[in-house]
C-alpha atoms as a PDB file:
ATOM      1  CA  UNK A   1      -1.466  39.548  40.598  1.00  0.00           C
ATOM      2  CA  UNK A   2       1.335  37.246  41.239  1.00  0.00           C
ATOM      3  CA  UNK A   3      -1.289  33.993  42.040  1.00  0.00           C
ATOM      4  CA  UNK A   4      -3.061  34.950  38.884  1.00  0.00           C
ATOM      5  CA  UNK A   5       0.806  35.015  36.911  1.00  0.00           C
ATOM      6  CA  UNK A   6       1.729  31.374  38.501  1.00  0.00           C
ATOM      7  CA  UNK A   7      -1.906  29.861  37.843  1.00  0.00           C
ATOM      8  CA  UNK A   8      -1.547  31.331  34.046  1.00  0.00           C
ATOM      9  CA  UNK A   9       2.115  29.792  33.972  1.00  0.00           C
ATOM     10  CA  UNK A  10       0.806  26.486  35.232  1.00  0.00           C
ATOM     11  CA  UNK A  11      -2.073  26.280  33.034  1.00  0.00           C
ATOM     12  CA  UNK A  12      -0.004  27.209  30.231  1.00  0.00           C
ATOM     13  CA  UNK A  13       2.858  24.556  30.941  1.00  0.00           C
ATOM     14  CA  UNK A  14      -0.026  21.507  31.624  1.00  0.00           C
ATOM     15  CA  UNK A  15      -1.225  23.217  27.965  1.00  0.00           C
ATOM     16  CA  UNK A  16       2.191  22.669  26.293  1.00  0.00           C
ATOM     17  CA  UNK A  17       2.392  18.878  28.017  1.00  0.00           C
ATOM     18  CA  UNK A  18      -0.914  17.591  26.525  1.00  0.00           C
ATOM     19  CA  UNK A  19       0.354  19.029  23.378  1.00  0.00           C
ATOM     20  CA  UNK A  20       3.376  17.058  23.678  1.00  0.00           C
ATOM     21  CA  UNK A  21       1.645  13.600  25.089  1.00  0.00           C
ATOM     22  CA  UNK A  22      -1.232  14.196  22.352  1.00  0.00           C
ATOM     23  CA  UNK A  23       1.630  14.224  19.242  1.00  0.00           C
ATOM     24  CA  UNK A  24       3.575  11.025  21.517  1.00  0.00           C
ATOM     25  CA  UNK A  25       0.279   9.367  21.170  1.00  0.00           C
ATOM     26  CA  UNK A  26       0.008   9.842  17.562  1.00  0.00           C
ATOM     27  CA  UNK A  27       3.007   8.550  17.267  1.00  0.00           C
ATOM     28  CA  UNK A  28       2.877   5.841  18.752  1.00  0.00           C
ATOM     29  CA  UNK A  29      -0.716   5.256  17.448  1.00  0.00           C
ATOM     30  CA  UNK A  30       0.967   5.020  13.916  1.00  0.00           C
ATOM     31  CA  UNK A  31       3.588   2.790  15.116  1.00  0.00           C
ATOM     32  CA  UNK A  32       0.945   0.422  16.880  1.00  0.00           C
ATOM     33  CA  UNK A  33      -1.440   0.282  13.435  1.00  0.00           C
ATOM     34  CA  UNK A  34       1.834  -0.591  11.265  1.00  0.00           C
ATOM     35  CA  UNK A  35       3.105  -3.208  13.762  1.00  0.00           C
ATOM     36  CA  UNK A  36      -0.504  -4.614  13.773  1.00  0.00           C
ATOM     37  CA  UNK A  37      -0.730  -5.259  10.095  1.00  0.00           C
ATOM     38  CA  UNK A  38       2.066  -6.777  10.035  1.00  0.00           C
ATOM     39  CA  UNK A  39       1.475  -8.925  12.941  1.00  0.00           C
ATOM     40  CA  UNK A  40      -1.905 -10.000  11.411  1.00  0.00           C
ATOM     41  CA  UNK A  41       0.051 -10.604   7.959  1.00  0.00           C
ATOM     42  CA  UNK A  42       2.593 -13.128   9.423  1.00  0.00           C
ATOM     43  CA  UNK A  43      -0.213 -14.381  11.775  1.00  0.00           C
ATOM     44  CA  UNK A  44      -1.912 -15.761   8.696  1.00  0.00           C
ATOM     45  CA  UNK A  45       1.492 -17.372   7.148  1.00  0.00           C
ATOM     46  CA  UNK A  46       1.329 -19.244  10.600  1.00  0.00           C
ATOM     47  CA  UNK A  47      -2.037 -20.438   9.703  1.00  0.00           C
ATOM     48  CA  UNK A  48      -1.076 -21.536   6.257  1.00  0.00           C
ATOM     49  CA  UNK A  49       2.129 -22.982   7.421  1.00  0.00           C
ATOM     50  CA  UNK A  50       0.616 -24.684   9.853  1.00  0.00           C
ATOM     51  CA  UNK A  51      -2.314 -26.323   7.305  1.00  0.00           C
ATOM     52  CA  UNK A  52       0.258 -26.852   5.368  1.00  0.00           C
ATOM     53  CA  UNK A  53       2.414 -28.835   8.182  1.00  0.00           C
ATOM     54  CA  UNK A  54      -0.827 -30.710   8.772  1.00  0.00           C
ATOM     55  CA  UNK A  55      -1.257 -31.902   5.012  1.00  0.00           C
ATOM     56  CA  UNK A  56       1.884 -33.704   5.589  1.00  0.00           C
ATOM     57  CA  UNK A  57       1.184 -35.298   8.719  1.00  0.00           C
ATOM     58  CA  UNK A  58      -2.157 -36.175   7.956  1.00  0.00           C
ATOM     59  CA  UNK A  59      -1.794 -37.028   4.454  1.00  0.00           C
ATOM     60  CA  UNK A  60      -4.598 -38.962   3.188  1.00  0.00           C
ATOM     61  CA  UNK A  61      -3.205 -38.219  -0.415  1.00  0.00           C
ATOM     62  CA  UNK A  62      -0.059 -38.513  -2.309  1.00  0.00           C
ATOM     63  CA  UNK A  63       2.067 -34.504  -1.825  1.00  0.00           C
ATOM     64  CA  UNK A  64       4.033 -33.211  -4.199  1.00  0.00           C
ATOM     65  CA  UNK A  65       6.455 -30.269  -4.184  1.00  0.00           C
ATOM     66  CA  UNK A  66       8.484 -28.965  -6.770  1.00  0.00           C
ATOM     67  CA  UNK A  67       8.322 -32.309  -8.900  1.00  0.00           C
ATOM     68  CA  UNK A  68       9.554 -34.688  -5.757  1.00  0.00           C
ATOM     69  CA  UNK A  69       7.347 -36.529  -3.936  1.00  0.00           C
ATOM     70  CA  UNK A  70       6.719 -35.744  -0.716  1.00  0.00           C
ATOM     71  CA  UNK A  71       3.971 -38.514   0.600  1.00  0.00           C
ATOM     72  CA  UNK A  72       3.176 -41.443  -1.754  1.00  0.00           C
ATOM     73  CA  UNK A  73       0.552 -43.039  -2.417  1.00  0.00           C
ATOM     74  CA  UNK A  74       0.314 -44.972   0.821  1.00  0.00           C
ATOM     75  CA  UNK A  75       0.496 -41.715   2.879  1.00  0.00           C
ATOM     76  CA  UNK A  76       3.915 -42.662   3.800  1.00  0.00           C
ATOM     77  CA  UNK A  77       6.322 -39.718   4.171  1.00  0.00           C
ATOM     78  CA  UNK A  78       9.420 -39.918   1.724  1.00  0.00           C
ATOM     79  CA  UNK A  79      13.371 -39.727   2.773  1.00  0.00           C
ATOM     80  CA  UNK A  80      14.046 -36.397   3.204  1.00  0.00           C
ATOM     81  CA  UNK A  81      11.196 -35.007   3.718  1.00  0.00           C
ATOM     82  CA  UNK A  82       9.530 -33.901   7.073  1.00  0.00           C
ATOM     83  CA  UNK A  83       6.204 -31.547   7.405  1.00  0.00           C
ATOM     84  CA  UNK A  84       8.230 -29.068   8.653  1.00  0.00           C
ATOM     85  CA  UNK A  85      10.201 -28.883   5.554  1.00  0.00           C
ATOM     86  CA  UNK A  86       7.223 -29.227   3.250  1.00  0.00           C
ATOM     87  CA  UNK A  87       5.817 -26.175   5.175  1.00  0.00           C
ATOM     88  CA  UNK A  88       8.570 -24.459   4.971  1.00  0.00           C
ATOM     89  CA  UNK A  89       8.785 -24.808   1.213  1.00  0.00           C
ATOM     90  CA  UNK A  90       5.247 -23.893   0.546  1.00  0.00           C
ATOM     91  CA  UNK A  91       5.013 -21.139   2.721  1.00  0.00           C
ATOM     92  CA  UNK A  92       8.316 -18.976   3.002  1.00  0.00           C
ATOM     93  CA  UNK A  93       6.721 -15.985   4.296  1.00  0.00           C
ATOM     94  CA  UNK A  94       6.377 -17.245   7.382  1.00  0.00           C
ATOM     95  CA  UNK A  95       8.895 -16.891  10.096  1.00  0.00           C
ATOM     96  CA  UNK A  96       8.312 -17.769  13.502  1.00  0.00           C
ATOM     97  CA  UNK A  97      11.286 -15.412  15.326  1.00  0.00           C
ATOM     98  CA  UNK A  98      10.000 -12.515  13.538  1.00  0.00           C
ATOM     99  CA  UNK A  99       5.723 -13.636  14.208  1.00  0.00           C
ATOM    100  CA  UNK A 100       7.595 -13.669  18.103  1.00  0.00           C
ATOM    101  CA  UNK A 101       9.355 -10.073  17.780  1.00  0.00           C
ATOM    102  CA  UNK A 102       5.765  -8.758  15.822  1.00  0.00           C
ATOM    103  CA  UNK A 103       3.618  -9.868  19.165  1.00  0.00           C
ATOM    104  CA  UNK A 104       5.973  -8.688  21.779  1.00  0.00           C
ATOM    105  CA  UNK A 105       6.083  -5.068  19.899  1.00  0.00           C
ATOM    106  CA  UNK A 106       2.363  -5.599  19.704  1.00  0.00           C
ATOM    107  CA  UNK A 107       2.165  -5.505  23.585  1.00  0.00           C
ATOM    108  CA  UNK A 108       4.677  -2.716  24.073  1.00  0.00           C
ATOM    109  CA  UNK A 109       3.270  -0.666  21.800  1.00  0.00           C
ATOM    110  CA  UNK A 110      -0.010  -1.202  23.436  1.00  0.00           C
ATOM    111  CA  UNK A 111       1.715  -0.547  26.794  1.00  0.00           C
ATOM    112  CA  UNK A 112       2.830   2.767  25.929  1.00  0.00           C
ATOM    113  CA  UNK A 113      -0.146   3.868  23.989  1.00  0.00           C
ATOM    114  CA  UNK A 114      -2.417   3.268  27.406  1.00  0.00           C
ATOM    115  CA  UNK A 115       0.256   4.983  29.465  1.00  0.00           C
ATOM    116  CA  UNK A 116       0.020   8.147  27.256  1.00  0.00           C
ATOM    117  CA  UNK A 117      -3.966   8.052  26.741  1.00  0.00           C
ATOM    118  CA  UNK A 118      -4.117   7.827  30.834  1.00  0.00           C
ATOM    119  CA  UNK A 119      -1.249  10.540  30.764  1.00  0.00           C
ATOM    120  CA  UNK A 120      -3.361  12.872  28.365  1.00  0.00           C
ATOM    121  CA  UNK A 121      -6.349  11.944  30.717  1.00  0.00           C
ATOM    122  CA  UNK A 122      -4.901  13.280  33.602  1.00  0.00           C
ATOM    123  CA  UNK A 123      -3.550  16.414  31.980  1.00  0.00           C
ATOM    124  CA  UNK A 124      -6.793  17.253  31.018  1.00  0.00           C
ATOM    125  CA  UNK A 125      -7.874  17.236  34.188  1.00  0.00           C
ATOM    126  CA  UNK A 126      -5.393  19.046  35.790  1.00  0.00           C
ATOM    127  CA  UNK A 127      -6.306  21.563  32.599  1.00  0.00           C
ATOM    128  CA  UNK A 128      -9.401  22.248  33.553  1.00  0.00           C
ATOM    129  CA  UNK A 129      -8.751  22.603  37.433  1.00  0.00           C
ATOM    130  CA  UNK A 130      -5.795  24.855  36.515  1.00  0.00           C
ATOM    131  CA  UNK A 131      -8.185  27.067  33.866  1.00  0.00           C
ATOM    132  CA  UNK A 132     -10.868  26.604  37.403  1.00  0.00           C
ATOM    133  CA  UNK A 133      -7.967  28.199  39.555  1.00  0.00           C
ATOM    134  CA  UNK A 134      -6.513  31.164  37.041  1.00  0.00           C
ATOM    135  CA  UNK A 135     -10.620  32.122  36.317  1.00  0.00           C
ATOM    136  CA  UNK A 136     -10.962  32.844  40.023  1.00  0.00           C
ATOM    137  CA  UNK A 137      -7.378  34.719  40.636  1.00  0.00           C
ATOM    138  CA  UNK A 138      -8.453  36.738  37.620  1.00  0.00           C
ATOM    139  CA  UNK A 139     -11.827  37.792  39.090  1.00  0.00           C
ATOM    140  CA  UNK A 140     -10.297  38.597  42.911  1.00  0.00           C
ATOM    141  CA  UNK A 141      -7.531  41.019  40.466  1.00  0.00           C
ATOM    142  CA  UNK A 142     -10.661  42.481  38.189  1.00  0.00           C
ATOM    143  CA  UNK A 143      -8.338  41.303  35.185  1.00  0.00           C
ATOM    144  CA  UNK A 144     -10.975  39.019  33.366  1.00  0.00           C
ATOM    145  CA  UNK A 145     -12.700  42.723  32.219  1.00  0.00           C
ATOM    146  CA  UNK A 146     -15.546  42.577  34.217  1.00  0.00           C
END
């Protein structure tokens, strides 16, 4: 009787772990789907800032921005103006030390939503060899009704 109480107790305690790792993983599911968008938002400022960056140092046309001239008509680039500043300008959204925090949370995330799928993995497991274990104590005690 007392194998049958400690295989019940273990399978019951492996039950109340997966429970926990499974709402952990939701968790941090959610976290790693908000952090995502995000990331793919800022990833596609970068992309316009960067066009934009390239306008200026490729210029094959006169640039304007907000009424100044920014290249002239001989693709020259003006006083005071740089392509970093034009992109800057044009595309505000975008900031580089946050793009930088966005893809390091990205891979964190990531990290600890593999280590809590391979945890839930192994629980299961250990589940099902547990449920193996308190089927046979519960036979050898005639406690399973049969």
């Amino acid at each position: 009787m007392s194998i049958a109480s400690a295989d019940l107790f273990g399978y019951l305690t492996t039950q109340a772990d997966l429970n926990y790792y499974t709402q952990q993983l939701e968790i941090w599911s959610a976290k790693y789907s908000a952090n995502a968008e995000k990331l793919h938002k800022m990833q596609s400022y970068e992309e316009k800032w960067e066009g934009k960056y390239d306008d200026v140092e490729h210029a094959t046309k006169k640039i304007t921005c907000k009424g100044q001239i920014v290249v002239d008509e001989n693709c020259n680039i003006q006083s005071g103006w740089s392509a970093k500043k034009y992109a800057d300008l044009m595309v505000y959204q975008f900031d580089r030390d946050e793009l930088e925090t966005l893809t390091e949370l990205d891979m964190n995330y990531d990290t600890i939503k593999t280590t809590i799928e391979a945890q839930i993995e192994m629980l299961k497991a250990q589940k099902e060899s547990e449920k193996t274990n308190l089927t046979e104590a519960t036979q050898d005690t005639g406690l399973n009704g049969q």
